[in-house]
Protein backbone atom coordinates (compact mmCIF):
# COMPACT_ATOMS: atom_id res chain seq x y z
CA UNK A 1 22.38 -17.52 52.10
CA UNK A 2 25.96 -16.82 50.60
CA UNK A 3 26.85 -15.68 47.41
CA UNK A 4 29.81 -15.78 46.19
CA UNK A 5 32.03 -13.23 44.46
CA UNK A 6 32.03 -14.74 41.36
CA UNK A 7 28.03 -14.47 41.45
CA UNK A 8 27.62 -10.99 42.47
CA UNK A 9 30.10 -10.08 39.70
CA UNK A 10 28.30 -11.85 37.33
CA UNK A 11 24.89 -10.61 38.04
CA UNK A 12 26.17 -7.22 38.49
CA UNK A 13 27.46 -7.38 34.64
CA UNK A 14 24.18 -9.14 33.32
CA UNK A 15 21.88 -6.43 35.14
CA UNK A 16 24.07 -3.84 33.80
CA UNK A 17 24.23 -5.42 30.07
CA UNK A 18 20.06 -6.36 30.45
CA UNK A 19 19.64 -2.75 30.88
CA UNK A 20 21.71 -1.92 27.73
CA UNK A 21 19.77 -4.34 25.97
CA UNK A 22 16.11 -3.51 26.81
CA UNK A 23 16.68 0.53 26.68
CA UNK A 24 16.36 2.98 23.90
CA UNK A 25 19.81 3.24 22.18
CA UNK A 26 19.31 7.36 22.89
CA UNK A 27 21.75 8.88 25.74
CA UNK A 28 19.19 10.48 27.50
CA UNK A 29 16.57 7.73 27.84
CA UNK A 30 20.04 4.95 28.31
CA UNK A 31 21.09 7.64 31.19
CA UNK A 32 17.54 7.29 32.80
CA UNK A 33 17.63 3.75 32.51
CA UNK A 34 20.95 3.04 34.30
CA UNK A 35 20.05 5.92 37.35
CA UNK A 36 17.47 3.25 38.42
CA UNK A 37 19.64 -0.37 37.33
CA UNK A 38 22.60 1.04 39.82
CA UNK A 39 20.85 1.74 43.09
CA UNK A 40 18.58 -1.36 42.53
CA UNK A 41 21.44 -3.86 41.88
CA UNK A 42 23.08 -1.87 45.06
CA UNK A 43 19.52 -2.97 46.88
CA UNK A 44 20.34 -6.64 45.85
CA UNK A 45 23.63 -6.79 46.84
CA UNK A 46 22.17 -5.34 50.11
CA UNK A 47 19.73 -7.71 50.94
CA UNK A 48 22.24 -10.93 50.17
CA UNK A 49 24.51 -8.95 52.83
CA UNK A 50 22.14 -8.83 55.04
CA UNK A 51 22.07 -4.74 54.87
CA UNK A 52 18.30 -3.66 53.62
CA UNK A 53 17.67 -1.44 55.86
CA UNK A 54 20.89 0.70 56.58
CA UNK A 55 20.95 1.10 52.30
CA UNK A 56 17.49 2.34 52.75
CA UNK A 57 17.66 5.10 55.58
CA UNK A 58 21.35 5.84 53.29
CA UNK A 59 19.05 5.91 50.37
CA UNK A 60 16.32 8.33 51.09
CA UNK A 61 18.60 10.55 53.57
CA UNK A 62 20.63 11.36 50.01
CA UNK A 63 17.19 11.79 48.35
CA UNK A 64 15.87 13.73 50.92
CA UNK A 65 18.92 15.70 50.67
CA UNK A 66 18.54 16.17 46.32
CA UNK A 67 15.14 16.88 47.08
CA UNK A 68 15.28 19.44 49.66
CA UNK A 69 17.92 21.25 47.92
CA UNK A 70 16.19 22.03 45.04
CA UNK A 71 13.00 23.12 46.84
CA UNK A 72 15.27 25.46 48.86
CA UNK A 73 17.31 26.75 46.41
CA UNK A 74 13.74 28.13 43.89
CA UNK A 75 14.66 30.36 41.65
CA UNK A 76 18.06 31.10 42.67
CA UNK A 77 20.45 31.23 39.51
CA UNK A 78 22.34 28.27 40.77
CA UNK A 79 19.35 26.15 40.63
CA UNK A 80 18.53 26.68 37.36
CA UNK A 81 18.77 24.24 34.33
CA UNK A 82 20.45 24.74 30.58
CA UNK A 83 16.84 23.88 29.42
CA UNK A 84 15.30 26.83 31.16
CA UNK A 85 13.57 25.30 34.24
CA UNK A 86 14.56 24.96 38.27
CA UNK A 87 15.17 22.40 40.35
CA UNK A 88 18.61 21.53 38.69
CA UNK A 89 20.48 21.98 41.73
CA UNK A 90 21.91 19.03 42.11
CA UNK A 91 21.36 16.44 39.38
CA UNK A 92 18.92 13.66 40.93
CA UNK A 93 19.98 11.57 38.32
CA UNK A 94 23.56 11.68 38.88
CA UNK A 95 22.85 11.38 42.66
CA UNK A 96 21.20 8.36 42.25
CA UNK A 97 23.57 6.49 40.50
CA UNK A 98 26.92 7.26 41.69
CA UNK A 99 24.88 6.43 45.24
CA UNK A 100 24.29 2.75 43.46
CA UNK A 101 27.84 2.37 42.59
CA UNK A 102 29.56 3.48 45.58
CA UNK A 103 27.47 0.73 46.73
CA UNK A 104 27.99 -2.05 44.62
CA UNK A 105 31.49 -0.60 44.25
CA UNK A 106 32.43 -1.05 48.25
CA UNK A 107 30.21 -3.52 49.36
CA UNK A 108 29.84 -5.89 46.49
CA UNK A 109 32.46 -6.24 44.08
CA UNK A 110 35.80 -4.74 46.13
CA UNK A 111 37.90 -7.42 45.01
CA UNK A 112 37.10 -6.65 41.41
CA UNK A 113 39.05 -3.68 39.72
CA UNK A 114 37.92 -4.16 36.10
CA UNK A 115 34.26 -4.69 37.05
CA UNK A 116 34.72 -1.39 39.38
CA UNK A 117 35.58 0.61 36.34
CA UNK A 118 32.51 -0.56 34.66
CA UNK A 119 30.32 0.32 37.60
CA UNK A 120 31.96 3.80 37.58
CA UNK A 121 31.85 4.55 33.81
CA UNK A 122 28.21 3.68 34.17
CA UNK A 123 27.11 6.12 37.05
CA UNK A 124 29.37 8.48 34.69
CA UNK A 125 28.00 8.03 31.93
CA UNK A 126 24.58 8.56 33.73
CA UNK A 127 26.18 12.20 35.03
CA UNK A 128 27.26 12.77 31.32
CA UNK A 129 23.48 12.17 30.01
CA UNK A 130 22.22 14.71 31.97
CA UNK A 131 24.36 17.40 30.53
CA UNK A 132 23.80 15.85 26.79
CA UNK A 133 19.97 16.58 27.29
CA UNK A 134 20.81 20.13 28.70
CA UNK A 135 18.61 18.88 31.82
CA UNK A 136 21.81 20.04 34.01
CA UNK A 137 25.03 21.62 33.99
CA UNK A 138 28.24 20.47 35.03
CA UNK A 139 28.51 21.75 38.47
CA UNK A 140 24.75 20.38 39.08
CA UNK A 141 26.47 17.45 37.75
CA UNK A 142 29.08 17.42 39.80
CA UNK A 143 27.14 18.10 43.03
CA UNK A 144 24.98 15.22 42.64
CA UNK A 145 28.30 12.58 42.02
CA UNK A 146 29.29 14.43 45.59
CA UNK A 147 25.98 13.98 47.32
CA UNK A 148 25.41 10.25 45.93
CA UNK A 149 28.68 9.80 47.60
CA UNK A 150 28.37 10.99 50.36
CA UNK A 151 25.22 9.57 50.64
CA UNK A 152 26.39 6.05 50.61
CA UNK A 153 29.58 6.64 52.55
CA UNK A 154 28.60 8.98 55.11
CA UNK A 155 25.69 7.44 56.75
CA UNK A 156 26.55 4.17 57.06
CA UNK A 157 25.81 3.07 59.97
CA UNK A 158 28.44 2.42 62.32
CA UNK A 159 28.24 0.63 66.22
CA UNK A 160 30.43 2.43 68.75
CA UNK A 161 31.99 -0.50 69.52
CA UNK A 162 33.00 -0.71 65.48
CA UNK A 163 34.00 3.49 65.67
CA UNK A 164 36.24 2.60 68.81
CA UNK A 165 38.05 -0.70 67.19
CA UNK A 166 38.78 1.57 63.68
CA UNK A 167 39.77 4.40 65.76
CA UNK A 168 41.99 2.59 68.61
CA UNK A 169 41.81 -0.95 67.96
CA UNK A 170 44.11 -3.53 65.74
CA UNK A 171 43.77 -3.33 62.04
């Protein structure tokens, strides 16, 4: 099955507007909300391209990666949150959702700059939540826009043959 641009586009904006609609109208709970509506629209657009499986090694390798850092990191002062608690180090949240809209962002909607933006402003808005509820601070903030993209981009799987045709071959 093919969708078309126009489609994707279009359900990426009604997903993202559905989620406005049907959350709480607070920051915090509107931040949770739209850390899970990015990476599952991502999913979608992933299974009409035919790429469920390489999003979902991407997707728990960066989760694995959130996780495991804050396990490691305990009581270290870096891992700590505004609120008091651990395990801040780096924001899941904002992990989560930039990982979604690198996603949509490069292999859904690359044709579409204003639509882009949107996707963007959303996974920072979700980064910008977390620090409103003084659940994280800006440098666990930060981190977790870095790992969520890196997370998408960095483990995508690539065929040797692909690797040797970007490396040496015609553009």
């Amino acid at each position: 099955m093919r969708v078309s641009q126009k489609w994707k586009v279009g359900l990426i904006l009604a997903g993202l507007a559905l989620t406005f609609i049907l959350s709480p109208k607070q920051i915090e709970r509107l931040g949770d909300r739209y850390q899970v509506a990015l990476p599952v629209l991502a999913l979608g657009c992933s299974v009409v391209n035919g790429e469920t499986a390489d999003y979902l090694v991407r997707y728990v390798a960066q989760w694995s990666i959130v996780q495991g850092s804050k396990s490691a990191l305990g009581t270290l002062p870096i891992n700590r949150r505004p609120n008091g608690n651990y395990r801040g180090m780096p924001s899941g949240h904002t992990a989560t959702a930039v990982f979604g809209a690198s996603n949509l962002v490069h292999r859904c909607i690359s044709g579409n700059p204003a639509v882009k933006a949107v996707v963007w402003a959303t996974a920072a808005f979700v980064g910008g939540s977390r620090i409103y509820a003084d659940a994280h601070d800006i440098w666990q903030v930060l981190i977790g826009a870095l790992v969520g993209f890196l997370g998408d981009r960095a483990f995508r799987r690539v065929s040797p043959r692909q690797w040797w045709r970007r490396r040496f071959g015609k553009k």
